[in-house]
C-alpha atoms as a PDB file:
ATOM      1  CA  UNK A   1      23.465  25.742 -13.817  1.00  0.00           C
ATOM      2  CA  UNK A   2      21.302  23.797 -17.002  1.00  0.00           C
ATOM      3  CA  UNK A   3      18.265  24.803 -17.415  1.00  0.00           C
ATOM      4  CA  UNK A   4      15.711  21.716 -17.479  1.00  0.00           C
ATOM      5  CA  UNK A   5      12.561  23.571 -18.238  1.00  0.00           C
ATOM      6  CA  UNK A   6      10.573  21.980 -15.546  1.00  0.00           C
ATOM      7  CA  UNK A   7      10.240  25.162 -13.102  1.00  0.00           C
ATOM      8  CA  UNK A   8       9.928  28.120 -15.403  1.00  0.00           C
ATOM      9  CA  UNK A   9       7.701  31.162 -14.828  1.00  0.00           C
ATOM     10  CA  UNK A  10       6.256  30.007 -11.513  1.00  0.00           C
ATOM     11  CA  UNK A  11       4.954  26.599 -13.445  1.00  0.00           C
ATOM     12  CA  UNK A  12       6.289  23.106 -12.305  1.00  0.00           C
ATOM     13  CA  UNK A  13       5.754  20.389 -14.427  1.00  0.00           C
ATOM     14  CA  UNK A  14       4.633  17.201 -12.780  1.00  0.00           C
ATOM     15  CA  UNK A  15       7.689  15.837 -12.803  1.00  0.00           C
ATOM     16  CA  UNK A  16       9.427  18.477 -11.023  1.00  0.00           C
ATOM     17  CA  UNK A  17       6.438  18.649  -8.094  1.00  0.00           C
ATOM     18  CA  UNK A  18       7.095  15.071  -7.264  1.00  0.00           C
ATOM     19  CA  UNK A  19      10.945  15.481  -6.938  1.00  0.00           C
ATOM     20  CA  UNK A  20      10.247  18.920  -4.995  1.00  0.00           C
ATOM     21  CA  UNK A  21       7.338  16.929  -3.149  1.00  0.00           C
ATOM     22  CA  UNK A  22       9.960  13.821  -2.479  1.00  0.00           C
ATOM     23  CA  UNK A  23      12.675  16.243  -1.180  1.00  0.00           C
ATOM     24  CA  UNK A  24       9.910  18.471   1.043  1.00  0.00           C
ATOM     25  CA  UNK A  25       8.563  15.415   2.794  1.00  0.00           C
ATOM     26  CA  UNK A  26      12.383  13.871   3.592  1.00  0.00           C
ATOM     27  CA  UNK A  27      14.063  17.350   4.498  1.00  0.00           C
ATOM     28  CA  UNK A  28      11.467  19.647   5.843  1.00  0.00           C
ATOM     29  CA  UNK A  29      10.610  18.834   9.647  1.00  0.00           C
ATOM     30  CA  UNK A  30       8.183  21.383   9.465  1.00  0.00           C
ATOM     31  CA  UNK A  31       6.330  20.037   6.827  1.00  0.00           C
ATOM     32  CA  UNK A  32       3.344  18.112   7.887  1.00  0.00           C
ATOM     33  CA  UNK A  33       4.189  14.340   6.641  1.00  0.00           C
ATOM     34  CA  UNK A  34       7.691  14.737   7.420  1.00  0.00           C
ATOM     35  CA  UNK A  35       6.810  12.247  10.326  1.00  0.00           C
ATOM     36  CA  UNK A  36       6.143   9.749   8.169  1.00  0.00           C
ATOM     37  CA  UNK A  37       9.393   9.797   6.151  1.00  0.00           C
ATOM     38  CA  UNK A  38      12.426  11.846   7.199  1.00  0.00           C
ATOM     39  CA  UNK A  39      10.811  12.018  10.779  1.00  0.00           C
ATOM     40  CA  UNK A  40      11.185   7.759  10.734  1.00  0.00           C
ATOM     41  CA  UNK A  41      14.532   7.318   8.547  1.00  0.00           C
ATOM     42  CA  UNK A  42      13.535   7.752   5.103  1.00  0.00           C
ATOM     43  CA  UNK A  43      15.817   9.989   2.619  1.00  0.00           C
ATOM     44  CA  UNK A  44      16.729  11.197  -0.415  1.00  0.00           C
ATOM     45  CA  UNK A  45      19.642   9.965  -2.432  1.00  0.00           C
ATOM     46  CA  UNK A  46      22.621  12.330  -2.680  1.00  0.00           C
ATOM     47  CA  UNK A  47      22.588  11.654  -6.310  1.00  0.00           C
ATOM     48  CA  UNK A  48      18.821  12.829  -6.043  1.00  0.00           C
ATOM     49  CA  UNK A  49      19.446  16.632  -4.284  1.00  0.00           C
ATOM     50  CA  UNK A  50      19.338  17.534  -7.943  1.00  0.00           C
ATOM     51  CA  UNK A  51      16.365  17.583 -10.122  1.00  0.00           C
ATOM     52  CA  UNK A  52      18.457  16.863 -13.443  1.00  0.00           C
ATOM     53  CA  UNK A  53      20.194  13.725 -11.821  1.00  0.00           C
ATOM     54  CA  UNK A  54      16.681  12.737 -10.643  1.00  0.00           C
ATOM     55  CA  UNK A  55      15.006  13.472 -14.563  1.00  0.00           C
ATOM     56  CA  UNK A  56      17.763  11.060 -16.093  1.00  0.00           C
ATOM     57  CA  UNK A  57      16.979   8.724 -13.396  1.00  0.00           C
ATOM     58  CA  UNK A  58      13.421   8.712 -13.156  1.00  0.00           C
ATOM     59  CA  UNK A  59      12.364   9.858 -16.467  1.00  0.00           C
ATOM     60  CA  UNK A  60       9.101  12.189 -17.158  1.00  0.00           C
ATOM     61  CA  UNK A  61       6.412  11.559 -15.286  1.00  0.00           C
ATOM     62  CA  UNK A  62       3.836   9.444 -16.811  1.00  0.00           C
ATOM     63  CA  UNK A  63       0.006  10.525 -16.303  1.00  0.00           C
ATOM     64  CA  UNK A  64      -2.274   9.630 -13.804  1.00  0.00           C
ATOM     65  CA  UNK A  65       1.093   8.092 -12.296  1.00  0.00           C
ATOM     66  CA  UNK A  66       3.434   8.693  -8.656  1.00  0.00           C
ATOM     67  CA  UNK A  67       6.710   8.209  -7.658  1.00  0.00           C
ATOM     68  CA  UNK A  68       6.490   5.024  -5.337  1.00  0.00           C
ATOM     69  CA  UNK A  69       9.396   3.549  -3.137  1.00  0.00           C
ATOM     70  CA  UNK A  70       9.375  -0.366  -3.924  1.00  0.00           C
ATOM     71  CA  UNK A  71      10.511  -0.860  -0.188  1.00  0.00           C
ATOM     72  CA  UNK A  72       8.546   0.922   1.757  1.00  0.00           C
ATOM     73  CA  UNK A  73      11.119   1.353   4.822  1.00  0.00           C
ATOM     74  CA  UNK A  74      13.628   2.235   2.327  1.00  0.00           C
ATOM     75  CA  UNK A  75      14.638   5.105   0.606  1.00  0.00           C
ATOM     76  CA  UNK A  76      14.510   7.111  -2.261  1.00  0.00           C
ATOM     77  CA  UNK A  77      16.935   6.306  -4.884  1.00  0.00           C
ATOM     78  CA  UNK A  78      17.132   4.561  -8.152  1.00  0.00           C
ATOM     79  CA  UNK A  79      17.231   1.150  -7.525  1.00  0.00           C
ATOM     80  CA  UNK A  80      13.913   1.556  -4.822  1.00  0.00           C
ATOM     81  CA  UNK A  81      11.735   3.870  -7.188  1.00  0.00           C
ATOM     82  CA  UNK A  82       9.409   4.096  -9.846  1.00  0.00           C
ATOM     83  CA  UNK A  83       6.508   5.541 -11.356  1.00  0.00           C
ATOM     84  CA  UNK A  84       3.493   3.901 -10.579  1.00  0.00           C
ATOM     85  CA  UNK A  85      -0.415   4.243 -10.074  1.00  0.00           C
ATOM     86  CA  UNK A  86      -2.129   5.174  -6.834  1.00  0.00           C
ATOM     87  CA  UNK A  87      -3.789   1.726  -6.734  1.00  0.00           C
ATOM     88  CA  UNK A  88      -0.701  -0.116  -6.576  1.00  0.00           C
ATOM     89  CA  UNK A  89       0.690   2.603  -4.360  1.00  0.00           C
ATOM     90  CA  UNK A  90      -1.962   2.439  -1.441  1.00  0.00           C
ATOM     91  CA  UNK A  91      -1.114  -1.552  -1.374  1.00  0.00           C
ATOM     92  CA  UNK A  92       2.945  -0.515  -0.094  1.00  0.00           C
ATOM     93  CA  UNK A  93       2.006   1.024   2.949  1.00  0.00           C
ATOM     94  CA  UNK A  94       2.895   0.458   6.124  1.00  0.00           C
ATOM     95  CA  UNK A  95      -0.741   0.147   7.000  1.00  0.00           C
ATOM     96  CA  UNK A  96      -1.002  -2.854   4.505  1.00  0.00           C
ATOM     97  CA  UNK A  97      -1.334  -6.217   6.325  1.00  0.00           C
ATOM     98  CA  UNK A  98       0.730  -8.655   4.333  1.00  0.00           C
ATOM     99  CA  UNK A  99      -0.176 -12.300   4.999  1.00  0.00           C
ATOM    100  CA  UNK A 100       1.568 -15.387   3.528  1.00  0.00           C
ATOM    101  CA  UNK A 101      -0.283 -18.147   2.367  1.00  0.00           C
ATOM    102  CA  UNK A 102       0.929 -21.089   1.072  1.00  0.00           C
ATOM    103  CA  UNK A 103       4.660 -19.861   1.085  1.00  0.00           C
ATOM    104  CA  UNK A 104       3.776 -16.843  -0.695  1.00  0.00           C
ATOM    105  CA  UNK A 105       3.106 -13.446   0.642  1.00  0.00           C
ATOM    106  CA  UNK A 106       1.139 -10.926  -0.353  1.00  0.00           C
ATOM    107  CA  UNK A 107      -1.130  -7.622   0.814  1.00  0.00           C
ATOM    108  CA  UNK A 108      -4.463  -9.107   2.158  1.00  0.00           C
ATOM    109  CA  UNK A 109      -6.146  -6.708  -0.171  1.00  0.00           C
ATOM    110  CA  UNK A 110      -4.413  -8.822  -2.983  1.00  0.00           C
ATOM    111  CA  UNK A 111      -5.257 -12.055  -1.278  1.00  0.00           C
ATOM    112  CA  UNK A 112      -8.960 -11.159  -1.381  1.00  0.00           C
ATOM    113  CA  UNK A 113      -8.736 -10.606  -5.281  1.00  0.00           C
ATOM    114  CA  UNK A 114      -7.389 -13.995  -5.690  1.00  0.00           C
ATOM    115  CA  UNK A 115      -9.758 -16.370  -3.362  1.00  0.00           C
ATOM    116  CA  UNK A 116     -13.271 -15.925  -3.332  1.00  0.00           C
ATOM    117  CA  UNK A 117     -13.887 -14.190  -0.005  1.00  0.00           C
ATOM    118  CA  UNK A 118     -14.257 -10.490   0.636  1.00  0.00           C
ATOM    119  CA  UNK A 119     -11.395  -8.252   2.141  1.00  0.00           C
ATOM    120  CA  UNK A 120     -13.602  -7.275   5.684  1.00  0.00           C
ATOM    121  CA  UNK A 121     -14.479 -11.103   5.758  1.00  0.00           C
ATOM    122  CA  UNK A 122     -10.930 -12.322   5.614  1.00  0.00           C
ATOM    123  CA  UNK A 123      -9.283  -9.194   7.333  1.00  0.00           C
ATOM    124  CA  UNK A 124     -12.138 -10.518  10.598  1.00  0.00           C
ATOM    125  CA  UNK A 125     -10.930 -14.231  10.152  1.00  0.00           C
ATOM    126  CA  UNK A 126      -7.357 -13.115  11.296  1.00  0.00           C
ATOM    127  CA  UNK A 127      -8.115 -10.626  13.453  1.00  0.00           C
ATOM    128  CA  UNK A 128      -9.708 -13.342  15.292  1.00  0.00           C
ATOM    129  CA  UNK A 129      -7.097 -15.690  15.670  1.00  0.00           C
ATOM    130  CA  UNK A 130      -7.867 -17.869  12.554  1.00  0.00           C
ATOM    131  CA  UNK A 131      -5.066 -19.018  10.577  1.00  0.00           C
ATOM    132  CA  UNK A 132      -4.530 -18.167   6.984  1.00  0.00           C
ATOM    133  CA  UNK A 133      -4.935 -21.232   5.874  1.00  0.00           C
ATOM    134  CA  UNK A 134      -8.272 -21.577   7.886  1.00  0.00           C
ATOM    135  CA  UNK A 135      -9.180 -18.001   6.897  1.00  0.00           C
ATOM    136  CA  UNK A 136      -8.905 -18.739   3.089  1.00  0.00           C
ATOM    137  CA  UNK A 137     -10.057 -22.206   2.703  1.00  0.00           C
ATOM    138  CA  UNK A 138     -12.993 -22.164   4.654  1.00  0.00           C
ATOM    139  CA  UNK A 139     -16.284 -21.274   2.619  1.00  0.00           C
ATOM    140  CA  UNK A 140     -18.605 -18.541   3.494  1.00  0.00           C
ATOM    141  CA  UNK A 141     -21.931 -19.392   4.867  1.00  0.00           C
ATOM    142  CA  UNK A 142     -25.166 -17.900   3.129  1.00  0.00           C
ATOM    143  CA  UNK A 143     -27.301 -16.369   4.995  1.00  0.00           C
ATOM    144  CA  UNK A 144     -30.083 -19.391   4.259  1.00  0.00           C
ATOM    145  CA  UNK A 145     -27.153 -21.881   5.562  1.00  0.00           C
ATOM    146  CA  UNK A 146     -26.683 -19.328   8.608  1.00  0.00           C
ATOM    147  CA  UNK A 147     -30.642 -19.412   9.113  1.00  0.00           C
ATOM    148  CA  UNK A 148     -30.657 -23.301   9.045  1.00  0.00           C
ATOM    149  CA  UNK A 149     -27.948 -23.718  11.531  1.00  0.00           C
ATOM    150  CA  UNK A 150     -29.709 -21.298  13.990  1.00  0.00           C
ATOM    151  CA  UNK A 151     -33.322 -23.152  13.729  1.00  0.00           C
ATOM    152  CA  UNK A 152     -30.896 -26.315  14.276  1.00  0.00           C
ATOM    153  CA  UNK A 153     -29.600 -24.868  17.393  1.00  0.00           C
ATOM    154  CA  UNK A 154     -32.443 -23.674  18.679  1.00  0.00           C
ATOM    155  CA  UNK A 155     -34.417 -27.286  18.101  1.00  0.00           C
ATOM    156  CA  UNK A 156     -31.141 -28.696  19.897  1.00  0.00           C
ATOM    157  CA  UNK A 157     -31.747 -26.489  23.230  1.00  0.00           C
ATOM    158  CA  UNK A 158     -35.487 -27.027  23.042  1.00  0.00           C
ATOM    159  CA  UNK A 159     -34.720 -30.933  22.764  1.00  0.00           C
ATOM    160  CA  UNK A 160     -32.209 -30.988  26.053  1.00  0.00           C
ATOM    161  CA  UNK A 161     -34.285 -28.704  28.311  1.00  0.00           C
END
């Protein structure tokens, strides 16, 4: 058996937690997130069952960085993997709401960086039954715009009655 160097002495390097991490949440039903990976489908690569094959693969792991599965419903292996930071990680969840707008689809988190209305505001507009189009074109109102309308409508009701 080589010897890798990444589990000596009761020390792991990074590297080797995220493989042993990988493989624990896949295999283990017992383990407490197993539900959301082995428990719905996902696995680990044959190739993967050993940590030198995953090394040459996968390379160290870079800091401040985690192993991330490009398709989320698929597994892990190669040609689905790489190292990459928590921010971009937490957008590839299931619980991300991808929308497509204008024939191109992206998380609404993303969306909300690129036109000029906040995440809750647009995440609201669909909820609702807006479409995206309608939900990203349409301008926010201030809250002096929002104050006019409302001495408007109240003017209009006084006016009828």
């Amino acid at each position: 058996m080589p010897v890798h160097g990444h589990a000596c002495r009761g020390k792991q390097s990074p590297t080797y937690h995220s493989w042993y991490a990988m493989r624990r949440r896949c295999n283990n039903p017992t383990y407490q997130e197993y539900k959301y990976y082995g428990g719905r489908g996902i696995s680990v690569c044959k190739r993967w069952e050993r940590f030198e094959n995953f090394l040459a693969d996968m390379g160290v792991k870079p800091r401040g960085l985690t192993i991330e599965r490009i398709d989320n419903s698929g597994n892990y292996e190669p040609s689905n993997c790489e190292w990459a930071t928590y921010q971009k990680q937490a957008r590839n969840t299931r619980r991300s709401k991808v929308v497509e707008f204008r024939g191109e689809k992206k998380p609404l988190v993303e969306w909300a960086e690129v036109v000029p209305i906040p995440y809750h505001t647009l995440k609201a507009r669909l909820k609702y039954g807006w479409s995206p189009e309608k939900a990203f074109t349409t301008p926010i109102l201030s809250i002096h715009e929002i104050s006019k309308l409302g001495n408007a409508a109240s003017k209009l009701r006084k006016a009828t009655s």
